[in-house]
PDB file of N, CA and C in Angstrom:
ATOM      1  N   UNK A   1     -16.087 -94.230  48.977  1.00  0.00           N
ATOM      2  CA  UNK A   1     -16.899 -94.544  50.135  1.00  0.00           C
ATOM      3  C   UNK A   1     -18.176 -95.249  49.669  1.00  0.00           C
ATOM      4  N   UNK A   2     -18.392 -96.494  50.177  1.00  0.00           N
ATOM      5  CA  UNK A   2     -19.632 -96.716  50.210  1.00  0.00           C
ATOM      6  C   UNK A   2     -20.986 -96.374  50.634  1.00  0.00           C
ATOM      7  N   UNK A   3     -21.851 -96.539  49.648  1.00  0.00           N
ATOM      8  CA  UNK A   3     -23.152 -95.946  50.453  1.00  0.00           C
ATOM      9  C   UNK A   3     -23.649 -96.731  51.513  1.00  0.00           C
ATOM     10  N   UNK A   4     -24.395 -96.261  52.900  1.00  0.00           N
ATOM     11  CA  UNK A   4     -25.318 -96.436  53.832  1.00  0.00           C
ATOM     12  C   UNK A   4     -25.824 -97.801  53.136  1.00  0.00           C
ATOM     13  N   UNK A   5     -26.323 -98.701  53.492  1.00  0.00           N
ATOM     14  CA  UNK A   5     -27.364 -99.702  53.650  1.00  0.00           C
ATOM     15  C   UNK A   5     -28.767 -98.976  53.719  1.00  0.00           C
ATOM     16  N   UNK A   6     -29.637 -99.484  53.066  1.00  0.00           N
ATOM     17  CA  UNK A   6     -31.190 -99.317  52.623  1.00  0.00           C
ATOM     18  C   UNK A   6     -31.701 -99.474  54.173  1.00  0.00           C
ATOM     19  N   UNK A   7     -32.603 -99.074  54.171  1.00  0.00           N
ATOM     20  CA  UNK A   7     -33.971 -99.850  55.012  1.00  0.00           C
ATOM     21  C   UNK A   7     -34.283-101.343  54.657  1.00  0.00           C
ATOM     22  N   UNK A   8     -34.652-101.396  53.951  1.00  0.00           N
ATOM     23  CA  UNK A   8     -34.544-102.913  53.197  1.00  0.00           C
ATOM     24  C   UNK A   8     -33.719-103.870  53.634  1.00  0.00           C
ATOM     25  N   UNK A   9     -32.561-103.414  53.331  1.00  0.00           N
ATOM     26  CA  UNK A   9     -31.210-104.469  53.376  1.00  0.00           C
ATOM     27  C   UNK A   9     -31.085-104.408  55.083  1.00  0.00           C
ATOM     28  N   UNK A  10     -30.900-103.569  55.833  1.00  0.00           N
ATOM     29  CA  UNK A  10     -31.027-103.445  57.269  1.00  0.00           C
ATOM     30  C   UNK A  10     -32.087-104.505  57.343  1.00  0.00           C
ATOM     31  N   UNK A  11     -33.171-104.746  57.568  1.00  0.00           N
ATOM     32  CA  UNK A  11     -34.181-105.596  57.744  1.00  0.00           C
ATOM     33  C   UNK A  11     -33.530-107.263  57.616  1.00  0.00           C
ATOM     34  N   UNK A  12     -33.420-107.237  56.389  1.00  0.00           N
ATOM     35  CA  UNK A  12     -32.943-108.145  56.203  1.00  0.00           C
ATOM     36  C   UNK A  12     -31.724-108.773  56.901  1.00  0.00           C
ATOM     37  N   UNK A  13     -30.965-107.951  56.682  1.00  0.00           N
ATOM     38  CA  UNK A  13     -29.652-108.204  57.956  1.00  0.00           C
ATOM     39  C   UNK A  13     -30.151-108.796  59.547  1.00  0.00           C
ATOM     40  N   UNK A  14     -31.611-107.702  59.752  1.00  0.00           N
ATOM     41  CA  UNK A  14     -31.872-108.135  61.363  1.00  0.00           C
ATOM     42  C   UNK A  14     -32.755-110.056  61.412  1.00  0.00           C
ATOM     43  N   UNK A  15     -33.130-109.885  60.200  1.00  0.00           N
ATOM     44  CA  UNK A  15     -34.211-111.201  60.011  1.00  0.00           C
ATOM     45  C   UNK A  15     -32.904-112.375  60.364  1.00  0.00           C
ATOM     46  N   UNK A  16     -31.782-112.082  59.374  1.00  0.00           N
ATOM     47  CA  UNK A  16     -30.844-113.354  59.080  1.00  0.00           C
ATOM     48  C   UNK A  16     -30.172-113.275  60.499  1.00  0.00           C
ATOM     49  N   UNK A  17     -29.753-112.191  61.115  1.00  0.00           N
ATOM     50  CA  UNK A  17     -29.127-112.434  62.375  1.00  0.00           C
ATOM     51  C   UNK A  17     -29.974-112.974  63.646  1.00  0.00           C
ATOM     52  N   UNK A  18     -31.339-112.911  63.203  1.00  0.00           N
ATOM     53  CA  UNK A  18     -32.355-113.871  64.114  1.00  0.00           C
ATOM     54  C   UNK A  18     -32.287-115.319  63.937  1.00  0.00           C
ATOM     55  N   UNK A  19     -32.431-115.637  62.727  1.00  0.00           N
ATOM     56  CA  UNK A  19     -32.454-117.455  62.285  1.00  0.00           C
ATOM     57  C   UNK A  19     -30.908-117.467  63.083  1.00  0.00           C
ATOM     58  N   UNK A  20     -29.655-116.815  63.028  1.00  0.00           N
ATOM     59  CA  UNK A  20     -28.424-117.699  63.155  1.00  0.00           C
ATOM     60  C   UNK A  20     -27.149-116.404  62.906  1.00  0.00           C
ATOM     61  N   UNK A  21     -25.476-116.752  62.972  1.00  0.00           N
ATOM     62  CA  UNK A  21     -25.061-115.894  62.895  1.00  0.00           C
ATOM     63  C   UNK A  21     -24.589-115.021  61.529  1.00  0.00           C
ATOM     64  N   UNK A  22     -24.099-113.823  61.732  1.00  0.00           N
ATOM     65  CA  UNK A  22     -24.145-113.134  60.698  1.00  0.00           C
ATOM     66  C   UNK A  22     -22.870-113.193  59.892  1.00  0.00           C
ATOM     67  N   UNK A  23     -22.407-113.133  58.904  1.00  0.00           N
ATOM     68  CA  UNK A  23     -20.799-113.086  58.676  1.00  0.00           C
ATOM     69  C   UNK A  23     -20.229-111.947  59.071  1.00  0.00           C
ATOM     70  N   UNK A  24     -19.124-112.006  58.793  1.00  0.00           N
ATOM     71  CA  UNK A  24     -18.176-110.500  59.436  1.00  0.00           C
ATOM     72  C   UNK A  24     -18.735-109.603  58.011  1.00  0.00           C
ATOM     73  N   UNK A  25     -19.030-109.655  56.892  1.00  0.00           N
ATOM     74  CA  UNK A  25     -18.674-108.054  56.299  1.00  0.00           C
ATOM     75  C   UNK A  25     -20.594-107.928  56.535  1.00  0.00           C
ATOM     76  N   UNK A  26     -21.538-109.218  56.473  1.00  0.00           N
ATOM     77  CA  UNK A  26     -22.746-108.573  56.985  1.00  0.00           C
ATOM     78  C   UNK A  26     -23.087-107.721  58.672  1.00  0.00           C
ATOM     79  N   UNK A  27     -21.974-108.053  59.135  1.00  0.00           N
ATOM     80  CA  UNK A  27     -22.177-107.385  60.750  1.00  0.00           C
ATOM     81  C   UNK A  27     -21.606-106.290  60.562  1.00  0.00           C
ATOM     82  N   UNK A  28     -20.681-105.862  59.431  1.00  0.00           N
ATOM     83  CA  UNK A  28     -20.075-104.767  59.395  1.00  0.00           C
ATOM     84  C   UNK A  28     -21.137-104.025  58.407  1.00  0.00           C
ATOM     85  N   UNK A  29     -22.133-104.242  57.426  1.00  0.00           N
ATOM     86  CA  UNK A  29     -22.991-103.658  56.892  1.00  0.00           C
ATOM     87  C   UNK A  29     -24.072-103.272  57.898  1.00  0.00           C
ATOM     88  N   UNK A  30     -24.210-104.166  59.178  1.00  0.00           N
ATOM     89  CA  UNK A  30     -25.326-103.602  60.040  1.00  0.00           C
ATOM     90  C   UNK A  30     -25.043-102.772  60.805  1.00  0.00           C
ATOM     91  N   UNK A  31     -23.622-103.164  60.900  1.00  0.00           N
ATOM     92  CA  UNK A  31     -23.100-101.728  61.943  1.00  0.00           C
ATOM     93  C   UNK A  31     -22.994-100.040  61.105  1.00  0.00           C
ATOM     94  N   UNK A  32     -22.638-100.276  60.026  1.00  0.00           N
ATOM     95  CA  UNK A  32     -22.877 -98.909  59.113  1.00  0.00           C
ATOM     96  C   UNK A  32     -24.491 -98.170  59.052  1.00  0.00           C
ATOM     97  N   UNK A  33     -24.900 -98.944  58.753  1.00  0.00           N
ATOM     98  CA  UNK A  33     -26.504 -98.894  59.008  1.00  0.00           C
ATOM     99  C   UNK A  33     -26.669 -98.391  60.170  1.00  0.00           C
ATOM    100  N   UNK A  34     -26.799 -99.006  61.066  1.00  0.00           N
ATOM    101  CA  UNK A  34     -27.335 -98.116  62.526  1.00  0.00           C
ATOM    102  C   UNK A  34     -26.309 -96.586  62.742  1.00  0.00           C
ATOM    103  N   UNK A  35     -24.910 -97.042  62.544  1.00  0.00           N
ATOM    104  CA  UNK A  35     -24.299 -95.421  62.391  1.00  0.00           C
ATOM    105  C   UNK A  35     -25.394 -94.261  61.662  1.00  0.00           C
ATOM    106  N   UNK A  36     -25.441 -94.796  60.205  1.00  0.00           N
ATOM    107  CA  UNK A  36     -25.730 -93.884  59.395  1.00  0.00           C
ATOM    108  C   UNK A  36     -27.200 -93.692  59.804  1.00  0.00           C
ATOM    109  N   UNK A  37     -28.196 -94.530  60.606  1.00  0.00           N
ATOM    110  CA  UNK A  37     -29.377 -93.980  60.745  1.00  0.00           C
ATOM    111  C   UNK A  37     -28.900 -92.991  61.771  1.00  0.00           C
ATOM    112  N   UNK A  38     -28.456 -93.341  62.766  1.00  0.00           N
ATOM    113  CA  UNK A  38     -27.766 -92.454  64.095  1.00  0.00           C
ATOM    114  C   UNK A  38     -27.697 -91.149  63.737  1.00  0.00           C
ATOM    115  N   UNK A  39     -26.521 -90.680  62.889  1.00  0.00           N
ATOM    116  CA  UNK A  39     -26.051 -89.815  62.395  1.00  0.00           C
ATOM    117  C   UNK A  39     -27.352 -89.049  61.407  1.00  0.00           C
ATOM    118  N   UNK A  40     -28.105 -89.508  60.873  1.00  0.00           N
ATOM    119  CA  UNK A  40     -28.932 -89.033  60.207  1.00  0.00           C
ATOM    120  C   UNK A  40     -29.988 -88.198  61.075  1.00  0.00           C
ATOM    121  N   UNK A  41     -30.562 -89.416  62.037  1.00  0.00           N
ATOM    122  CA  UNK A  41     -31.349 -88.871  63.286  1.00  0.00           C
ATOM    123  C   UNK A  41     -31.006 -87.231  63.993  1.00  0.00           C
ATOM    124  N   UNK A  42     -29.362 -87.539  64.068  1.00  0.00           N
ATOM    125  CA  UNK A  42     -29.026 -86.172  64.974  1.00  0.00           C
ATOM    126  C   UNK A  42     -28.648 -84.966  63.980  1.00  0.00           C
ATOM    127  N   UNK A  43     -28.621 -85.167  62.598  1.00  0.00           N
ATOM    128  CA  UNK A  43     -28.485 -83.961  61.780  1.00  0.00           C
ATOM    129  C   UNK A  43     -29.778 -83.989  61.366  1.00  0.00           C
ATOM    130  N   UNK A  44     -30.947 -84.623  61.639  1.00  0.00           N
ATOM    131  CA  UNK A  44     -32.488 -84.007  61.607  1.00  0.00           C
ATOM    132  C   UNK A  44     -32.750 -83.328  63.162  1.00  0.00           C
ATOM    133  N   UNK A  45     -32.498 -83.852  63.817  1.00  0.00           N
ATOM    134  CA  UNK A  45     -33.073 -83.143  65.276  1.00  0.00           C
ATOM    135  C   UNK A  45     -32.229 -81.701  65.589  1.00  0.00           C
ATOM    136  N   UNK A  46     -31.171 -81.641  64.493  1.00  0.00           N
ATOM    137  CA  UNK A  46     -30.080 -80.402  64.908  1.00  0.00           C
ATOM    138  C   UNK A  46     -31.069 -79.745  63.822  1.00  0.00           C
ATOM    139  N   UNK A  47     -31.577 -79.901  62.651  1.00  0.00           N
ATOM    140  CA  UNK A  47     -31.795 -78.736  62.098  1.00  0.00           C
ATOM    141  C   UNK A  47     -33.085 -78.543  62.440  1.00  0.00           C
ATOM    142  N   UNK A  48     -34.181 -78.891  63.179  1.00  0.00           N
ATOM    143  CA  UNK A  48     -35.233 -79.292  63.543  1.00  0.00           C
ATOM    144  C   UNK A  48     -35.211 -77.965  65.077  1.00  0.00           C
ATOM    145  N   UNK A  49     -34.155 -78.459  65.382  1.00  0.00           N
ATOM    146  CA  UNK A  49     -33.777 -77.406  67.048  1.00  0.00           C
ATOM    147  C   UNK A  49     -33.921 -76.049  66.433  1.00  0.00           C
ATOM    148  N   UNK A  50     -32.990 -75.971  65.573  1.00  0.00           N
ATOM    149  CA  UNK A  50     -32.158 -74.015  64.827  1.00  0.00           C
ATOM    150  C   UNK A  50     -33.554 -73.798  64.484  1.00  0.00           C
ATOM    151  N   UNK A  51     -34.718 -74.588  63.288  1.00  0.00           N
ATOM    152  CA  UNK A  51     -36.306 -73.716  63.096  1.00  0.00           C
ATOM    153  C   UNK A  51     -36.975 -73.772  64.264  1.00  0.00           C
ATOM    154  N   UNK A  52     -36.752 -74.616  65.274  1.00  0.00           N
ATOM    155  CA  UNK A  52     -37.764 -74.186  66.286  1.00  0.00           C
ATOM    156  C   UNK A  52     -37.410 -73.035  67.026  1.00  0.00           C
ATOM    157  N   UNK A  53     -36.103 -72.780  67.101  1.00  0.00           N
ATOM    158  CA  UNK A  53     -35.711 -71.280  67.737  1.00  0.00           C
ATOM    159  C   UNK A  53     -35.847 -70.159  67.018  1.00  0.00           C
ATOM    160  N   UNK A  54     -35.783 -70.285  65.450  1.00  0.00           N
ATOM    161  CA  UNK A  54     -35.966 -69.139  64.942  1.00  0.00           C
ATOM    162  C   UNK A  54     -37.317 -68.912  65.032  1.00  0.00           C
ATOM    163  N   UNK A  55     -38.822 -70.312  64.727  1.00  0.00           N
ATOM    164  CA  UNK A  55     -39.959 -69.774  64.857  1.00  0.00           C
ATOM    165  C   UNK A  55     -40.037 -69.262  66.235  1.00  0.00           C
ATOM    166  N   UNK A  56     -39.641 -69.224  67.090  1.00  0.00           N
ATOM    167  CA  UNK A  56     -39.995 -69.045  68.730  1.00  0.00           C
ATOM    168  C   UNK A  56     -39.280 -67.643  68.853  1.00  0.00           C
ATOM    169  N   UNK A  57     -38.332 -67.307  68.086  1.00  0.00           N
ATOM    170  CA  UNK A  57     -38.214 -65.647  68.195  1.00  0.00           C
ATOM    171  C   UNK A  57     -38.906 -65.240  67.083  1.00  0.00           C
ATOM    172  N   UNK A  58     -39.522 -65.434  66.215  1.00  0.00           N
ATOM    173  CA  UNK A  58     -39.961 -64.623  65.468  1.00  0.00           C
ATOM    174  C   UNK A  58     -41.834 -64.560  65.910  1.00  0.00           C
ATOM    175  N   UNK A  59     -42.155 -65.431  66.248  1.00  0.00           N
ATOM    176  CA  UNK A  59     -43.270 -65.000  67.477  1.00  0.00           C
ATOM    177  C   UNK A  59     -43.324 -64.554  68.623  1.00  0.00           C
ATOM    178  N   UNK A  60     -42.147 -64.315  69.363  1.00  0.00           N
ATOM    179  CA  UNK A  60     -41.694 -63.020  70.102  1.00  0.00           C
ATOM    180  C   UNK A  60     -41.723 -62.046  69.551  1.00  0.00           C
ATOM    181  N   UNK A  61     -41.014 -62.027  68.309  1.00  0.00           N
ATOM    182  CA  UNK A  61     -41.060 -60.472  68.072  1.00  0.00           C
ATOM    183  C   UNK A  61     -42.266 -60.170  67.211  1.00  0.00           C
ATOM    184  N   UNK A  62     -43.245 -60.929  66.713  1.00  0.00           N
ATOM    185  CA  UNK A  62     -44.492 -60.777  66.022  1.00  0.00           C
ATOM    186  C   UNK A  62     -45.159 -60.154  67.608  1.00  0.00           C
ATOM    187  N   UNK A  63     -44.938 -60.776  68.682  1.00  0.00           N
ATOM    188  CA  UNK A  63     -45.559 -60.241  69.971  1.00  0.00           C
ATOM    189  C   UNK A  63     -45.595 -59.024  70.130  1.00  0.00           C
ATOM    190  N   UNK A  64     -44.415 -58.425  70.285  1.00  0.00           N
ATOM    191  CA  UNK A  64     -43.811 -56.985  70.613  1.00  0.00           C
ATOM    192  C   UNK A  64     -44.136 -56.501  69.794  1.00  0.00           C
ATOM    193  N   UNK A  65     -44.338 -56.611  68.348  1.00  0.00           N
ATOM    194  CA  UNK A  65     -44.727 -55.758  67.488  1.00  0.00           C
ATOM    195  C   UNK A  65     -46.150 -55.002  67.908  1.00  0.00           C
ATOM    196  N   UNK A  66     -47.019 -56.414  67.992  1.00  0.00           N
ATOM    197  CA  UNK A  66     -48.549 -56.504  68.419  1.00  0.00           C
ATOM    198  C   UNK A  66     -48.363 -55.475  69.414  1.00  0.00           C
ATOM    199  N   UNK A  67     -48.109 -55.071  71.057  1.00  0.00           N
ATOM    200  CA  UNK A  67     -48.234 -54.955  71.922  1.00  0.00           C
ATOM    201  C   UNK A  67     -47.604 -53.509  71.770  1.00  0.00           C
ATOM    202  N   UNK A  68     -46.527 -53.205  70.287  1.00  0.00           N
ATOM    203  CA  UNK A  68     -46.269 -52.022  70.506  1.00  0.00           C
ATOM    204  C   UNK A  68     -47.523 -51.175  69.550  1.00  0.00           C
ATOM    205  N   UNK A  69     -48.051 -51.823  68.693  1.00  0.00           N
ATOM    206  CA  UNK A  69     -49.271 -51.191  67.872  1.00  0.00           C
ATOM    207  C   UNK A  69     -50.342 -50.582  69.211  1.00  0.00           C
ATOM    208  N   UNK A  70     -50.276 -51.888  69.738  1.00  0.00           N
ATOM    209  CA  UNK A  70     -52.033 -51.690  70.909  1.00  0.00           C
ATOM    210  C   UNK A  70     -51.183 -50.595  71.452  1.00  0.00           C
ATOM    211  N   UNK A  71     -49.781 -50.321  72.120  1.00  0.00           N
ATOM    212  CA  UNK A  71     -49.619 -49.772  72.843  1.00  0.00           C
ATOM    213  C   UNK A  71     -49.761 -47.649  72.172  1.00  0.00           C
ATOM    214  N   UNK A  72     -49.203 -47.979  70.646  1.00  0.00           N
ATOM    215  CA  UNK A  72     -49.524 -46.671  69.919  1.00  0.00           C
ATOM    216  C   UNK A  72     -51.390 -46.816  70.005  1.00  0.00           C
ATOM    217  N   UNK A  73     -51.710 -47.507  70.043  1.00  0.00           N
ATOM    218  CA  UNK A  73     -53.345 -46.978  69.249  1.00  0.00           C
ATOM    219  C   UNK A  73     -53.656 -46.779  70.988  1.00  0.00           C
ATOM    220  N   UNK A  74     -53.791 -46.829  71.915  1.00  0.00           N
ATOM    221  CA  UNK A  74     -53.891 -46.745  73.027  1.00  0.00           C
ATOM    222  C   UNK A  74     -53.813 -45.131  73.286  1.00  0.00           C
ATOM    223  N   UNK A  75     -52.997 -44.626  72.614  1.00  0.00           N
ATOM    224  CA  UNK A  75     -52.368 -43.307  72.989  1.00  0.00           C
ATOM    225  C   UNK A  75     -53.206 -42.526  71.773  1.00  0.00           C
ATOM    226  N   UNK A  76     -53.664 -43.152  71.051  1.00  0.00           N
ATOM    227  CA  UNK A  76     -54.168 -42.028  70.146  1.00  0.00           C
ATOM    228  C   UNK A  76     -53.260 -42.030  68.498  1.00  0.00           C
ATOM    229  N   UNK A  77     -51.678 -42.791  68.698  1.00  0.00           N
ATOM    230  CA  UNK A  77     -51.268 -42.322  67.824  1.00  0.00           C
ATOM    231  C   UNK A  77     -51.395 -43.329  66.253  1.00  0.00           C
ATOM    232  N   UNK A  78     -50.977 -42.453  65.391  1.00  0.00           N
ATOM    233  CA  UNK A  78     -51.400 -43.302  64.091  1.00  0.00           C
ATOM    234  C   UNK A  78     -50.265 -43.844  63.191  1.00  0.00           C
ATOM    235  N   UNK A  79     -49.284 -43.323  64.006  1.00  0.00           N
ATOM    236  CA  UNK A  79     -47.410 -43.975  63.180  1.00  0.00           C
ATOM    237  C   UNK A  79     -47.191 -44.722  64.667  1.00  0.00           C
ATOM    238  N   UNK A  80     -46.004 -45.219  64.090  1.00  0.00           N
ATOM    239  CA  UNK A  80     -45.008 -46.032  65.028  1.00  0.00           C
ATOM    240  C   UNK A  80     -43.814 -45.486  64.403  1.00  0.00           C
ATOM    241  N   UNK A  81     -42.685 -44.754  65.150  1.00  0.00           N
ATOM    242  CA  UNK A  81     -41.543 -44.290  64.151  1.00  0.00           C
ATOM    243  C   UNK A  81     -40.735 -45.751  63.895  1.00  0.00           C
ATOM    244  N   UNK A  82     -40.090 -45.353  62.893  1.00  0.00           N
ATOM    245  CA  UNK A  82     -39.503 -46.443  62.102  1.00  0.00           C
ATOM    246  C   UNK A  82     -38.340 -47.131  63.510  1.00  0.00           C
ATOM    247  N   UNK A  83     -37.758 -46.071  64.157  1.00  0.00           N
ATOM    248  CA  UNK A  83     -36.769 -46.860  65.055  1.00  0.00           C
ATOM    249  C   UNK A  83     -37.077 -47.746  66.024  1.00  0.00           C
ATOM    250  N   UNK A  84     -38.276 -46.978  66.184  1.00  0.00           N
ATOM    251  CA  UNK A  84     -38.558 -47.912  67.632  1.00  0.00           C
ATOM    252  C   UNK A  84     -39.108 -49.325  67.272  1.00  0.00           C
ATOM    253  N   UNK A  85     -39.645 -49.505  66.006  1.00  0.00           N
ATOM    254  CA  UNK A  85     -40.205 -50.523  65.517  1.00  0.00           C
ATOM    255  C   UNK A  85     -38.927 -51.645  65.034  1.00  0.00           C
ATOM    256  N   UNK A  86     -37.813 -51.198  65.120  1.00  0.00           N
ATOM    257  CA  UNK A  86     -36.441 -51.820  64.747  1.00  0.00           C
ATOM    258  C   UNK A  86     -36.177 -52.289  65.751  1.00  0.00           C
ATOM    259  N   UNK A  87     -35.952 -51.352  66.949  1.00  0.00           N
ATOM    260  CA  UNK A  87     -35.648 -51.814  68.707  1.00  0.00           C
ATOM    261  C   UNK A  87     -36.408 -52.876  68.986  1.00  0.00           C
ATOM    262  N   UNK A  88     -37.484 -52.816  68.646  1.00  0.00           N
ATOM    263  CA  UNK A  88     -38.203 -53.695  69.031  1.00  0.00           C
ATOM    264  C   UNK A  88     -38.231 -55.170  68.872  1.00  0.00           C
ATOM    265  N   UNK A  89     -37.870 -55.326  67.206  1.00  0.00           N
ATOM    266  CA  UNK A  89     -37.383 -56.703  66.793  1.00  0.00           C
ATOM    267  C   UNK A  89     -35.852 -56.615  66.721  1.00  0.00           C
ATOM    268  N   UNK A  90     -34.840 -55.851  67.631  1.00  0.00           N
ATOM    269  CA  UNK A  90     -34.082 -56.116  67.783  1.00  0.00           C
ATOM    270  C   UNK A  90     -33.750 -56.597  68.876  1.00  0.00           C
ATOM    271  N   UNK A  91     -34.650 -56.634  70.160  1.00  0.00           N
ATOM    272  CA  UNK A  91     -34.819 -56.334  71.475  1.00  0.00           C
ATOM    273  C   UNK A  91     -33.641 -55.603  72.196  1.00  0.00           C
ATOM    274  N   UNK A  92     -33.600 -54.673  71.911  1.00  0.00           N
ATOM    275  CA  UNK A  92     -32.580 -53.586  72.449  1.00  0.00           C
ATOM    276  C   UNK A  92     -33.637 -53.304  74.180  1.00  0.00           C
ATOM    277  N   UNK A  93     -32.469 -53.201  74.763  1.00  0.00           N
ATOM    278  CA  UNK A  93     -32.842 -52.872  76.108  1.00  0.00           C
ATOM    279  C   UNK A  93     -33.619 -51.899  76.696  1.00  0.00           C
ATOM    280  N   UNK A  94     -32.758 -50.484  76.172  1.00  0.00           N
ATOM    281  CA  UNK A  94     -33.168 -49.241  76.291  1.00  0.00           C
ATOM    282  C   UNK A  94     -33.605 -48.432  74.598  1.00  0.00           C
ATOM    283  N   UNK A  95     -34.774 -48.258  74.288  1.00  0.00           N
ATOM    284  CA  UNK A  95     -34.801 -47.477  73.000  1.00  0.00           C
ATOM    285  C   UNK A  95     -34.897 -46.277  73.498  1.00  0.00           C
ATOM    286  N   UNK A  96     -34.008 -45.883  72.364  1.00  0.00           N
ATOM    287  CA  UNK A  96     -33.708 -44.407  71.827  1.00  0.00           C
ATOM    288  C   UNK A  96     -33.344 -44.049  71.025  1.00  0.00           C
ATOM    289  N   UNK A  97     -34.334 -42.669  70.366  1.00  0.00           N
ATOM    290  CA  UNK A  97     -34.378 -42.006  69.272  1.00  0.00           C
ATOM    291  C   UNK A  97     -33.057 -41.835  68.812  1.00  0.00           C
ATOM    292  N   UNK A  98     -32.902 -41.615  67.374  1.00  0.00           N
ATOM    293  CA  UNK A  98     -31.627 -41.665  66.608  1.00  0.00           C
ATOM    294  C   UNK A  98     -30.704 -39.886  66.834  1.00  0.00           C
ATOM    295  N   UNK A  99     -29.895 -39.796  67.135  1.00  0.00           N
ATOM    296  CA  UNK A  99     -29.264 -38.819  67.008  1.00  0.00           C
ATOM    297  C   UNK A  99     -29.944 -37.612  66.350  1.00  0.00           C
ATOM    298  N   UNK A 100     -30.323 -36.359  66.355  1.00  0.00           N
ATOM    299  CA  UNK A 100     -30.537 -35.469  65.739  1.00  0.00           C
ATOM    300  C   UNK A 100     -29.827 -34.781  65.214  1.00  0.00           C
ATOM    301  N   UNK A 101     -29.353 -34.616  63.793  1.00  0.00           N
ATOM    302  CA  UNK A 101     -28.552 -34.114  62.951  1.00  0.00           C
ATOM    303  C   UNK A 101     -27.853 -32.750  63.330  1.00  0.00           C
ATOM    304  N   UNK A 102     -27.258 -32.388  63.694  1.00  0.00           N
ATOM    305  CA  UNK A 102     -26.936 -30.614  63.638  1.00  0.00           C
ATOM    306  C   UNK A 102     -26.845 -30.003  63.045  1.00  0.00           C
ATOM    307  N   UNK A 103     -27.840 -28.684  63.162  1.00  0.00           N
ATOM    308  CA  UNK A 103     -28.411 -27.730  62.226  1.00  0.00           C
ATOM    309  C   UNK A 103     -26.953 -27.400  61.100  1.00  0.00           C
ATOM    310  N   UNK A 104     -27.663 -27.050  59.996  1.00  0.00           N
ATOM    311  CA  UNK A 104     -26.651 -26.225  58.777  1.00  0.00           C
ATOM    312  C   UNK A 104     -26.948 -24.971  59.436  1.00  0.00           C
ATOM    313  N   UNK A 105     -25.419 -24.652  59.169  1.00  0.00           N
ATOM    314  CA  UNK A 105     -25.155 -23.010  59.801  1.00  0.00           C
ATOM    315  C   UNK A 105     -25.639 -22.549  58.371  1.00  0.00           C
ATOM    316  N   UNK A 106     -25.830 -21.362  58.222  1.00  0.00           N
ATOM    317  CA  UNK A 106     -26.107 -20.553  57.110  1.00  0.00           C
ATOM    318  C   UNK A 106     -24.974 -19.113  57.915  1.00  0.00           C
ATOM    319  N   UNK A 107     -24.911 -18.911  56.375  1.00  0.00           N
ATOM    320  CA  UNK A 107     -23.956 -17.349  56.024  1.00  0.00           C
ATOM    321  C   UNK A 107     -24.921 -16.203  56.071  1.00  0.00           C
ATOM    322  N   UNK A 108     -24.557 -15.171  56.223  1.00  0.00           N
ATOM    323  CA  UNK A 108     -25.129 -13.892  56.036  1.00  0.00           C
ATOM    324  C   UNK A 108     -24.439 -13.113  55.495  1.00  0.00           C
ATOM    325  N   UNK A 109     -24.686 -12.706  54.466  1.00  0.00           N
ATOM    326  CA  UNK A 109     -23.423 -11.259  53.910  1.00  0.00           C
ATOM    327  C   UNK A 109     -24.234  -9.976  53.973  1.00  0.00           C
ATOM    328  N   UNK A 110     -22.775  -9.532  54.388  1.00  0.00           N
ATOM    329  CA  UNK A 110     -23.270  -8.269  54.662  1.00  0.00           C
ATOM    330  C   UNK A 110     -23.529  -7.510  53.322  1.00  0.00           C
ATOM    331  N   UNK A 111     -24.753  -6.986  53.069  1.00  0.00           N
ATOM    332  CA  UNK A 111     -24.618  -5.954  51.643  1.00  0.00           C
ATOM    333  C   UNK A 111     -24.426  -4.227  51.973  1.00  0.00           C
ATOM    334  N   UNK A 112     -23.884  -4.100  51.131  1.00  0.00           N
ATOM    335  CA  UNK A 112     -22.924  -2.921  51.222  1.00  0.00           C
ATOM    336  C   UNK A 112     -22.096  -2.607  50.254  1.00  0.00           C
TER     337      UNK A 112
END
């Protein structure tokens, strides 16, 4: 496969197709050229989209974090338990505390 056409050589292509016409494999070098800028353009604006969504949730959830601190120091308290601080940058709907383990039975022997 050949490489893309320069910036350069594009230019040039547009200068010579101004004075007069172009040959067939130079119209086929200008047409690669505008593809490959094309194509270049939309795999910058695609990866350009994916960081602007990840920065735009991750200052959401820098938000919620904020708003759940003010909302502990508000109350007096001086932790945030670890789950709810997970829910939070997970945006779970409903938080709730993790299961509570069930007690260890213990034995008693009888002495005798």
């Amino acid at each position: 496969m050949t490489r893309p056409p320069t910036v350069e050589q594009l230019l040039v292509l547009a200068d010579r197709a101004e004075r007069g016409r172009l040959s067939a494999a130079e119209a086929s070098r200008l047409r690669a050229g505008i593809r490959a800028v094309v194509a270049s353009q939309r795999g910058t604006s695609g990866r350009l989209a994916v960081a602007n969504r990840g920065r735009r949730r991750s200052t959401a959830q820098m938000a919620a974090v904020r708003a759940l601190v003010a909302s502990a120091r508000q109350r007096g308290a001086r932790t945030v338990p670890v789950w709810i601080l997970a829910a939070t940058l997970d945006d779970e709907p409903e938080i709730q505390p993790p299961a509570q383990p069930a007690p260890i039975a213990t034995r008693t022997r009888a002495v005798g």
